[in-house]
C-alpha atoms as a PDB file:
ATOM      1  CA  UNK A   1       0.000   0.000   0.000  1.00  0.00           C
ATOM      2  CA  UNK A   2       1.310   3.134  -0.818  1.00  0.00           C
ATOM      3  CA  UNK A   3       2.368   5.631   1.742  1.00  0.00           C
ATOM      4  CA  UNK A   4      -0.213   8.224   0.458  1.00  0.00           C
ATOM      5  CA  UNK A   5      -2.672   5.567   0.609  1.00  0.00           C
ATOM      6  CA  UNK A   6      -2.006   4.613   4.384  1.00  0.00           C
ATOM      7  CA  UNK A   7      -1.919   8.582   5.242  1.00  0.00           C
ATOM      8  CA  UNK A   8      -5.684   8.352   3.542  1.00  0.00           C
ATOM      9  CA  UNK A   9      -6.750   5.636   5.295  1.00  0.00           C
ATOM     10  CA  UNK A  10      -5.761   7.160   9.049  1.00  0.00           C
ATOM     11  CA  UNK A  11      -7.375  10.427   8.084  1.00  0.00           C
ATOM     12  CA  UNK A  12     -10.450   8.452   7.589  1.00  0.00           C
ATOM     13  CA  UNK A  13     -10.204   6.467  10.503  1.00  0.00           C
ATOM     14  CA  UNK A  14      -9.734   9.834  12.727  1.00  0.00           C
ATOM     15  CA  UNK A  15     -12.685  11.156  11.828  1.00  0.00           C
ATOM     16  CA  UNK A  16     -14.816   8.465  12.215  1.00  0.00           C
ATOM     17  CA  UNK A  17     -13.081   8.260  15.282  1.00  0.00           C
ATOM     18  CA  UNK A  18     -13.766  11.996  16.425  1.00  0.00           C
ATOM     19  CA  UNK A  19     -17.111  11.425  15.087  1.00  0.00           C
ATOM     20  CA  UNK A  20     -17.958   8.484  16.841  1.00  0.00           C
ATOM     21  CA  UNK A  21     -16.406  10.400  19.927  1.00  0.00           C
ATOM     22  CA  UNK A  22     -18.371  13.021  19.442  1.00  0.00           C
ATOM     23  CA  UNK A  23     -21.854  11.744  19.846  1.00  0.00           C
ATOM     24  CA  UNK A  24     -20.338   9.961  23.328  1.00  0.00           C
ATOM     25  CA  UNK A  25     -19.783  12.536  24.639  1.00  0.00           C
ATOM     26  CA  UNK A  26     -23.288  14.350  23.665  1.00  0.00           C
ATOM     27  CA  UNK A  27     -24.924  11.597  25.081  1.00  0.00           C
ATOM     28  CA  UNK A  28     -22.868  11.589  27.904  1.00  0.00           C
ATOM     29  CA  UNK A  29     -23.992  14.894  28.432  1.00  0.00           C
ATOM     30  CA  UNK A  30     -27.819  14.215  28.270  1.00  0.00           C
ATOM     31  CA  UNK A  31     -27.454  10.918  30.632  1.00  0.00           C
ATOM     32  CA  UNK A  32     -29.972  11.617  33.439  1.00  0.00           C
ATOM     33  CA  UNK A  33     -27.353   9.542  35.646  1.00  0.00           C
ATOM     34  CA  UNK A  34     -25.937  12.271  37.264  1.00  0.00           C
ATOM     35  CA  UNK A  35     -23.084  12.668  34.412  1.00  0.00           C
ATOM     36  CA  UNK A  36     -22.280  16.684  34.716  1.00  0.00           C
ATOM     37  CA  UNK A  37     -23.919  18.711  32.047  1.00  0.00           C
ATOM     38  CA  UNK A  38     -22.614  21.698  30.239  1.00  0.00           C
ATOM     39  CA  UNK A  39     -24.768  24.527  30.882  1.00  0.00           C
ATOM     40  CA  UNK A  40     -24.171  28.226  29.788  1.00  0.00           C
ATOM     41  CA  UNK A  41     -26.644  29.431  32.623  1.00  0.00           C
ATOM     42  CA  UNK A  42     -26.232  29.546  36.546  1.00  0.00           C
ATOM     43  CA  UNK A  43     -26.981  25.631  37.580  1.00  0.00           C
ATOM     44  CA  UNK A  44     -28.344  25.897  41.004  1.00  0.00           C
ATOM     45  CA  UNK A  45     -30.072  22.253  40.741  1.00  0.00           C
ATOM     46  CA  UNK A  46     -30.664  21.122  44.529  1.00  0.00           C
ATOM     47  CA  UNK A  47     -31.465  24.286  45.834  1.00  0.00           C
ATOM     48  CA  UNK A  48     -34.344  24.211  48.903  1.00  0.00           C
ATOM     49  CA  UNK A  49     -36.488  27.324  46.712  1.00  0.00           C
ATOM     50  CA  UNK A  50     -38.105  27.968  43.624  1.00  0.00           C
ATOM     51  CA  UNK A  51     -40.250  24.795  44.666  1.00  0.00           C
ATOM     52  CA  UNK A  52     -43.794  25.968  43.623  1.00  0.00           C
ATOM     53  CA  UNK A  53     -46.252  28.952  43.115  1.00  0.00           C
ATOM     54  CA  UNK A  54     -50.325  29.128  43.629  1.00  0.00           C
ATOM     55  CA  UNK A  55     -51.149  31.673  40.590  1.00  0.00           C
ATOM     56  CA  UNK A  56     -54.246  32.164  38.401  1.00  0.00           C
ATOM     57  CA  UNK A  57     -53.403  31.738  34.327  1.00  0.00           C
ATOM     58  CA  UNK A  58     -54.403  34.601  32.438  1.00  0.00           C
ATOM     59  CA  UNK A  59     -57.316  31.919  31.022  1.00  0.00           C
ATOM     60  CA  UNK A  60     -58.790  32.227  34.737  1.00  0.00           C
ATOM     61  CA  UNK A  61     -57.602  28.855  35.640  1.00  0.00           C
ATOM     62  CA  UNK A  62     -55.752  28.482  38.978  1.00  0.00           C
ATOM     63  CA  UNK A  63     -51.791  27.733  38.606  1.00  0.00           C
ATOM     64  CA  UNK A  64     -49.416  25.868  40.412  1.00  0.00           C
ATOM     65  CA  UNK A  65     -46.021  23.768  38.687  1.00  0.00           C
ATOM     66  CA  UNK A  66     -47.511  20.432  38.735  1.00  0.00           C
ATOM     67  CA  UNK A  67     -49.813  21.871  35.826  1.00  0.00           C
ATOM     68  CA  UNK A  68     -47.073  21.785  33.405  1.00  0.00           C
ATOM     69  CA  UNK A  69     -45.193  18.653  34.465  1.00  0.00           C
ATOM     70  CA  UNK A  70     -43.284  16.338  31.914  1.00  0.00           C
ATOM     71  CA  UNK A  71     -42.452  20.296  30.189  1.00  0.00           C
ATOM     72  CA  UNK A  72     -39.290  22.231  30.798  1.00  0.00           C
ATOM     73  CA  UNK A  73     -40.950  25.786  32.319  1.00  0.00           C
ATOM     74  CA  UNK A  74     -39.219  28.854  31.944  1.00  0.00           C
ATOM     75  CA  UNK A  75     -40.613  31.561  34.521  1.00  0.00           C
ATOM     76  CA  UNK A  76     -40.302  35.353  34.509  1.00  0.00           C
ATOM     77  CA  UNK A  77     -41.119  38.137  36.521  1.00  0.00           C
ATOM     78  CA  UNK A  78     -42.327  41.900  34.838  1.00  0.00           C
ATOM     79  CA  UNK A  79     -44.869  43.729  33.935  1.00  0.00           C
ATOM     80  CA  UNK A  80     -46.259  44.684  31.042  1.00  0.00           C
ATOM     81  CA  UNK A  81     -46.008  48.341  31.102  1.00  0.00           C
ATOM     82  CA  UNK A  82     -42.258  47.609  31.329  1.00  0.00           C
ATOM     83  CA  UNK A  83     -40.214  49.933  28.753  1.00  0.00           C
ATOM     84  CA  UNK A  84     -37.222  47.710  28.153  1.00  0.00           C
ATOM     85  CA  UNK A  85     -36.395  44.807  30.065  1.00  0.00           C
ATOM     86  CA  UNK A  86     -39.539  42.846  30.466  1.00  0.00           C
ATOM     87  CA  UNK A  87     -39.894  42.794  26.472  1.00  0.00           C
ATOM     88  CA  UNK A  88     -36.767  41.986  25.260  1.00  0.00           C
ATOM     89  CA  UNK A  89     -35.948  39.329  27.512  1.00  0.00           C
ATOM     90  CA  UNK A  90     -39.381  37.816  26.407  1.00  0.00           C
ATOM     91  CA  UNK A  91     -38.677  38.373  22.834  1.00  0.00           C
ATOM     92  CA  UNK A  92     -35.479  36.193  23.147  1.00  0.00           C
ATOM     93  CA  UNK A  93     -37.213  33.474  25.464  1.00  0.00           C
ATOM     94  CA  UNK A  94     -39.675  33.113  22.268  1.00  0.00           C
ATOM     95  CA  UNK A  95     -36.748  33.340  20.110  1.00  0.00           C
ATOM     96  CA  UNK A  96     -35.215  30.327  22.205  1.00  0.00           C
ATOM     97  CA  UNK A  97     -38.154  28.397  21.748  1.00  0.00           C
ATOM     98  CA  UNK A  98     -38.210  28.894  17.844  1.00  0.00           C
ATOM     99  CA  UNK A  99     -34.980  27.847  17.458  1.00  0.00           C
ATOM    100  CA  UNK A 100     -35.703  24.511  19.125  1.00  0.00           C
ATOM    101  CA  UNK A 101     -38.319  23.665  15.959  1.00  0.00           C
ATOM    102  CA  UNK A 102     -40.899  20.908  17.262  1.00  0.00           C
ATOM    103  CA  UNK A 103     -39.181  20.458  20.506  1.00  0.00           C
ATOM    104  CA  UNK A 104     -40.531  24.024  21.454  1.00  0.00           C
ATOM    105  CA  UNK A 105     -43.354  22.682  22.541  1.00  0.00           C
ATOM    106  CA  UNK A 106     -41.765  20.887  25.185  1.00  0.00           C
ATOM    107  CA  UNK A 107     -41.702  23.814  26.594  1.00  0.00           C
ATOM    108  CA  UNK A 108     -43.834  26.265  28.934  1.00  0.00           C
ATOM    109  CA  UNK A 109     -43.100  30.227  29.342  1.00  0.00           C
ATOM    110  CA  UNK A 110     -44.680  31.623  31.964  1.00  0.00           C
ATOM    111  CA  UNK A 111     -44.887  35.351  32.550  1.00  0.00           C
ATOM    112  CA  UNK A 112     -45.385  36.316  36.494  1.00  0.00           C
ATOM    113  CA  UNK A 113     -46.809  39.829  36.353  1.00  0.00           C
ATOM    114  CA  UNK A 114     -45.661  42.207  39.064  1.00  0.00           C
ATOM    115  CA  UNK A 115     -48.293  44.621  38.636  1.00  0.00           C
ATOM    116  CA  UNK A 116     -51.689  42.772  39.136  1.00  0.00           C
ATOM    117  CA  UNK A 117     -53.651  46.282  40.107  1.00  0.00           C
ATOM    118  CA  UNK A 118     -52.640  47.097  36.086  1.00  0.00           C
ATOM    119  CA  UNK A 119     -51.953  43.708  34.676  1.00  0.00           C
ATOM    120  CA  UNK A 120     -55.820  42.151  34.695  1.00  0.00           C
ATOM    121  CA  UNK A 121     -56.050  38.932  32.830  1.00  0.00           C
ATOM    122  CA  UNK A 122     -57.145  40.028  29.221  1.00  0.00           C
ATOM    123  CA  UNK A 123     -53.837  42.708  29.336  1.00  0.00           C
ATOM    124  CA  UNK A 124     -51.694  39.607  29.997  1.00  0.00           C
ATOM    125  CA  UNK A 125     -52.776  37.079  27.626  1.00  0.00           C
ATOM    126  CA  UNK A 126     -52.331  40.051  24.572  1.00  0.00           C
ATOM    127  CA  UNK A 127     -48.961  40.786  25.663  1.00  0.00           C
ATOM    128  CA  UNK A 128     -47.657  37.404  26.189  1.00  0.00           C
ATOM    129  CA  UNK A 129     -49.137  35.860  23.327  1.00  0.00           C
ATOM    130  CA  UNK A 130     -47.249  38.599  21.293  1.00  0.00           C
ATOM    131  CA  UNK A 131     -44.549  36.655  22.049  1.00  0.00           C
ATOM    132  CA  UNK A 132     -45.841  33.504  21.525  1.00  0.00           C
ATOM    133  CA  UNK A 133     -48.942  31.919  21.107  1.00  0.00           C
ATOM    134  CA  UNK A 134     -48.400  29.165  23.746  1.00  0.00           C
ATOM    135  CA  UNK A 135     -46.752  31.818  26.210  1.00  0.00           C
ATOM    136  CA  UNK A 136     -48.774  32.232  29.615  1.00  0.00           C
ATOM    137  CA  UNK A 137     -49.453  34.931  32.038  1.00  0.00           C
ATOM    138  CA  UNK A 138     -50.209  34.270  35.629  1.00  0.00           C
ATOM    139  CA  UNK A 139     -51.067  36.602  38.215  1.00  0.00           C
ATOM    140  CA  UNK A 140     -52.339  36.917  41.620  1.00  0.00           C
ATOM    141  CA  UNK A 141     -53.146  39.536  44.474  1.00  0.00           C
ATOM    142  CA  UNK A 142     -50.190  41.071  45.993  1.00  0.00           C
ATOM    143  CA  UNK A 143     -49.812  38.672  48.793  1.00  0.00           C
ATOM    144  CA  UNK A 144     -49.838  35.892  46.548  1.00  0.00           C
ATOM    145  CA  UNK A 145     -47.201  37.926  44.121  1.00  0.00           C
ATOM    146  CA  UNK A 146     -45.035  38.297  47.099  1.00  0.00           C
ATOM    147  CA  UNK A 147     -45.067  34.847  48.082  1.00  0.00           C
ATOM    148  CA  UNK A 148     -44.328  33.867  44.931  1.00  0.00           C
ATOM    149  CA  UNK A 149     -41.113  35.882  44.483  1.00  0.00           C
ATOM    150  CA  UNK A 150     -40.282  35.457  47.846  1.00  0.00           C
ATOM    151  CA  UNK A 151     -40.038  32.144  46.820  1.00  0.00           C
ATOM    152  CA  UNK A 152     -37.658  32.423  43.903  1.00  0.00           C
ATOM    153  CA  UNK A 153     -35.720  34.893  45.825  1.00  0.00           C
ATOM    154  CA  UNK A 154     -36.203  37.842  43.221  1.00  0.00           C
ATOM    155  CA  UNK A 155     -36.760  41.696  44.443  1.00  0.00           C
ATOM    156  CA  UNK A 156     -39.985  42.865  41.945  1.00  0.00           C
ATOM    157  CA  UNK A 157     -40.281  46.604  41.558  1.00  0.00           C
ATOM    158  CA  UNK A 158     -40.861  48.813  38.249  1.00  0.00           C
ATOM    159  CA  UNK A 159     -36.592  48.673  37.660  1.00  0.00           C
ATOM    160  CA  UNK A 160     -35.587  45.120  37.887  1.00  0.00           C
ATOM    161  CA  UNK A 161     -33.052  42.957  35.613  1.00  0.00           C
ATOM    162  CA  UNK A 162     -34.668  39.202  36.905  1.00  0.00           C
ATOM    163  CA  UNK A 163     -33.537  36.307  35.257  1.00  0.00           C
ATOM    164  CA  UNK A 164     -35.416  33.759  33.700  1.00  0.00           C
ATOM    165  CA  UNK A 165     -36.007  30.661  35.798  1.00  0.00           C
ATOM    166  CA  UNK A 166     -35.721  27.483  34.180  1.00  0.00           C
ATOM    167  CA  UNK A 167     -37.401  24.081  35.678  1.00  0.00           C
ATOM    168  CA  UNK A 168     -36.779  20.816  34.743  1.00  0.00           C
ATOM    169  CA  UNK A 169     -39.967  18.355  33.667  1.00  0.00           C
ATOM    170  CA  UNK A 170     -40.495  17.233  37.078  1.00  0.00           C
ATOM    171  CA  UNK A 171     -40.876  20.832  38.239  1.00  0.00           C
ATOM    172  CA  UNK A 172     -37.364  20.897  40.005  1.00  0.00           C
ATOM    173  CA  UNK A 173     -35.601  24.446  39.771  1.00  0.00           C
ATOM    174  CA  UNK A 174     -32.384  24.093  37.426  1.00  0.00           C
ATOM    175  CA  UNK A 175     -31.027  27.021  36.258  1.00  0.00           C
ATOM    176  CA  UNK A 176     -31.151  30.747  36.424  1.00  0.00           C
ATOM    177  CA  UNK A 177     -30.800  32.535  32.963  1.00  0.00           C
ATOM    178  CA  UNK A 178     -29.061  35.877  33.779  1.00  0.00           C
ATOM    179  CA  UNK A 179     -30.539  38.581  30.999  1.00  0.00           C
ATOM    180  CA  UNK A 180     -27.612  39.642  29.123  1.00  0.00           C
ATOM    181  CA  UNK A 181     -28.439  35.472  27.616  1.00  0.00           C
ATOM    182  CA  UNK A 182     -28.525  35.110  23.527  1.00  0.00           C
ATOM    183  CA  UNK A 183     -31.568  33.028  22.472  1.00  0.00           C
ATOM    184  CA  UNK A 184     -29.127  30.615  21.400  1.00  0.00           C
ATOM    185  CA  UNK A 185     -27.639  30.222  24.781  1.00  0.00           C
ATOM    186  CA  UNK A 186     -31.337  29.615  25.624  1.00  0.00           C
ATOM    187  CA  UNK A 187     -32.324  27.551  23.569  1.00  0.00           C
ATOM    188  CA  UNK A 188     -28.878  25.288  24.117  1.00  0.00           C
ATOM    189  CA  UNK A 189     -29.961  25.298  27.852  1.00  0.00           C
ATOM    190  CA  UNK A 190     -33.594  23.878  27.422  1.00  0.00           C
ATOM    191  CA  UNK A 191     -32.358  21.175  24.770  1.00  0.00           C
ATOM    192  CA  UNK A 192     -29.987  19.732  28.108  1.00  0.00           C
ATOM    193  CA  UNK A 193     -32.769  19.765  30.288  1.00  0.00           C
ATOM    194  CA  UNK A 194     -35.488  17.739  28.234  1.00  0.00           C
ATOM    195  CA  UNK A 195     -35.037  13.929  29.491  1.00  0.00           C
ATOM    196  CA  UNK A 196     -34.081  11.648  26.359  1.00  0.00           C
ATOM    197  CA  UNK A 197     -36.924  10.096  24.703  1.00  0.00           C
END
């Protein structure tokens, strides 16, 4: 065999090699046996909060995370009357989900209004379907707002930069998006936390 030949030949055998490497290691990544994953958020899996909320959807029906179990949930805290923040970090959470394709609906956005006095149901479910048709607003009296974002630990107020909360299919809190996230980054995030089929 000529040298050439032999030089061809373990070319071709590397990248099958790196190939076949390759999609190891991606499923490696996605094992749900505890192999570590490579997030580009804040993983804060294991943490004693972010365990549940009692909210009304903006279709009147009451809310807590069981309702959306077997989905990766995304949860956000704003208002709609927000200038800035509140819309562009939806507009890349919807972007995220687009770029997933079919697997988008594996997925549920929430939207936790911090301004139920302005926010009444019919207000939320324009603004968040905007986004999204499949997005959802929830919403509450103040109490129930408080306890809610007492309970993911955010600070709501009219100038606020509050990440996007994401939760695993069995409702478990997973990973804090920070704002400043590309809808790629996003999007690369959710794909890790749906469980293989």
């Amino acid at each position: 065999m000529k040298s050439r030949d032999v030089l061809a030949w373990s070319l071709a055998l590397l990248a099958v090699g790196a190939i076949v490497a390759g999609a190891f290691l991606t499923l490696a990544a996605l094992r749900p046996d505890g192999a570590p994953l490579q997030f580009d958020a804040t993983d804060v899996s294991g943490v004693d909060w972010g365990r549940d909320f009692h909210l009304t959807g903006d279709d009147g029906r009451p809310r807590e995370l069981a309702d959306f179990r077997g989905k990766v949930v995304a949860l956000y805290f704003g208002y709609t009357r927000c200038p800035d923040v509140c819309p562009t970090t939806m507009a890349t959470l919807a972007q995220a989900v687009r770029l997933l394709g079919t697997d988008g609906g594996r997925v549920q956005a929430l939207f936790v209004t911090v301004d139920p006095r302005h926010d009444k149901p019919q207000v939320l479910a324009r603004y968040v379907r905007g986004f999204d048709p499949d997005f959802l607003g929830l919403y509450g009296d103040r109490p129930a707002i408080a306890r809610t974002a007492d309970e993911f630990k955010v600070e709501v107020g009219e100038h606020h930069s509050i990440p996007v909360f994401l939760l695993d299919g069995n409702g478990r809190l997973r990973l804090v998006v920070h704002p400043e996230a590309s809808a790629e980054s996003i999007a690369h995030d959710l794909r890790l936390l749906f469980p293989m089929k």
